[in-house]
Protein backbone atom coordinates (compact mmCIF):
# COMPACT_ATOMS: atom_id res chain seq x y z
CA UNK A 1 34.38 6.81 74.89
CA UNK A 2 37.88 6.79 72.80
CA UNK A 3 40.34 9.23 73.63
CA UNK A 4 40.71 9.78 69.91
CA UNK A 5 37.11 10.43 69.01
CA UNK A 6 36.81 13.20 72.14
CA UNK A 7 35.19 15.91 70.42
CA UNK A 8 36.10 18.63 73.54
CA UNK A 9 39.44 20.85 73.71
CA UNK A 10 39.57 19.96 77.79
CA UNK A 11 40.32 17.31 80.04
CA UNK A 12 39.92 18.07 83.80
CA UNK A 13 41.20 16.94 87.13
CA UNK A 14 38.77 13.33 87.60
CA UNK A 15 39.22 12.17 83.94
CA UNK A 16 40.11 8.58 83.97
CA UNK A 17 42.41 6.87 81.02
CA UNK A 18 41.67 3.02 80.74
CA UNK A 19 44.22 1.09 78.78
CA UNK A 20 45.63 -2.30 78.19
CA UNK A 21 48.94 -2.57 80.47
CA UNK A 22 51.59 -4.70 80.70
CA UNK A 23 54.08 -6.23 83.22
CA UNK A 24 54.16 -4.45 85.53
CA UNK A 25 50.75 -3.45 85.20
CA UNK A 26 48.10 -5.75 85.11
CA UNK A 27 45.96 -6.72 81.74
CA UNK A 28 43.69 -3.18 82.44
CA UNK A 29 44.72 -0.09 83.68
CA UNK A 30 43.37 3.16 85.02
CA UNK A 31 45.02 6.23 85.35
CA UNK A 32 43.32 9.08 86.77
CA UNK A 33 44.19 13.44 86.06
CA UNK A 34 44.63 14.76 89.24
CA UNK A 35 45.45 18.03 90.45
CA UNK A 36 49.19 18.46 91.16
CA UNK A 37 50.19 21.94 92.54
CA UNK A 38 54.21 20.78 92.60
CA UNK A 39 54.53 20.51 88.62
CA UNK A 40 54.95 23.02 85.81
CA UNK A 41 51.50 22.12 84.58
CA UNK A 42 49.40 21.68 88.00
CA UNK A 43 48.68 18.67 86.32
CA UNK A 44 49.43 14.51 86.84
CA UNK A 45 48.62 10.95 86.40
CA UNK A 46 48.07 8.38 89.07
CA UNK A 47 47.29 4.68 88.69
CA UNK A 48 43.97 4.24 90.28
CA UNK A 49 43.60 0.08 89.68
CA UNK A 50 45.72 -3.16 90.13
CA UNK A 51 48.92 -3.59 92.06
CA UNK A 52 50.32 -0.30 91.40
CA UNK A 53 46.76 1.63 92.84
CA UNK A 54 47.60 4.78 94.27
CA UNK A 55 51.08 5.63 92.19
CA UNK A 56 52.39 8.57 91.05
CA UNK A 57 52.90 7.64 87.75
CA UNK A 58 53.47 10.93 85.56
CA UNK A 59 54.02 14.93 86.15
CA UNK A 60 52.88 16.43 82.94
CA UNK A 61 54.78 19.31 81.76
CA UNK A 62 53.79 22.95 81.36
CA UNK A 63 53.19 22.25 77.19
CA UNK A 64 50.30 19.94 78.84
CA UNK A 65 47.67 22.83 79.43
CA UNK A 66 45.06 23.70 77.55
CA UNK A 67 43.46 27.10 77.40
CA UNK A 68 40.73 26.49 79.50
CA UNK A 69 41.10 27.71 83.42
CA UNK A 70 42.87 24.38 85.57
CA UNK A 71 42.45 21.70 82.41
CA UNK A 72 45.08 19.79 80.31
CA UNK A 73 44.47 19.80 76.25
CA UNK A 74 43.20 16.97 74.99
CA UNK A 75 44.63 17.42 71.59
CA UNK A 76 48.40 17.25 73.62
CA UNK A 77 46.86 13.80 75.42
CA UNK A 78 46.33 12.10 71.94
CA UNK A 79 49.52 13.71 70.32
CA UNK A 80 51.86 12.54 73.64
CA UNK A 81 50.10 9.65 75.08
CA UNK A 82 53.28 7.54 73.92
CA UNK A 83 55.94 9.56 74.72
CA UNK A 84 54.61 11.38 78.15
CA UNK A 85 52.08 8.77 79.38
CA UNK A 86 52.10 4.79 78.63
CA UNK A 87 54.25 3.86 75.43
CA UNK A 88 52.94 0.18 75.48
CA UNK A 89 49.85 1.23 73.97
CA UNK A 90 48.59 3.11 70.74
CA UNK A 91 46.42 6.17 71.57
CA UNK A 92 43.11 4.78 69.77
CA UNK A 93 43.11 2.06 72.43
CA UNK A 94 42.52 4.07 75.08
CA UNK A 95 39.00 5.05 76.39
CA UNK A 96 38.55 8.29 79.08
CA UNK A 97 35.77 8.22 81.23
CA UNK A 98 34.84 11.87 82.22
């Protein structure tokens, strides 16, 4: 499914972003929400394929959460993705698997 055509206000800790990456990441990348006590948010992203597998790759900030108990807003995801998470590609490229 798109990121952009998620129809839910949550994503939770397991959600995995697939994207197309480049150098340094390979041609497909995965980045999985994890739990993250040590943040403002609870809340990060950790490369889960290729090279850089098992990465810390992003602490999202406090503006991150969504009203739902432990889950990051979705809405924030799409409106962010370039400036928080991956700038090297647009927002309706990316699929989540939940």
């Amino acid at each position: 499914m798109r990121l952009c055509d998620y129809k839910e206000a949550a994503l939770y800790a397991g959600t995995v972003f697939r994207f197309s990456g480049k150098y340094p990441f390979e041609e497909n990348v995965d980045f999985m929400l994890v739990c993250y006590p040590d943040t403002e948010s609870g809340f990060a992203l950790y490369c889960i394929s290729g090279y850089h597998k098992g990465s810390l790759e992003v602490c999202l900030p406090k503006e991150a959460l969504g009203e739902a108990c432990r889950a990051v807003s979705a809405k924030w995801v799409v409106k962010n993705w370039n400036e928080w998470i991956y700038p090297d590609c647009p927002v309706e490229a990316v699929s989540i698997i939940i």
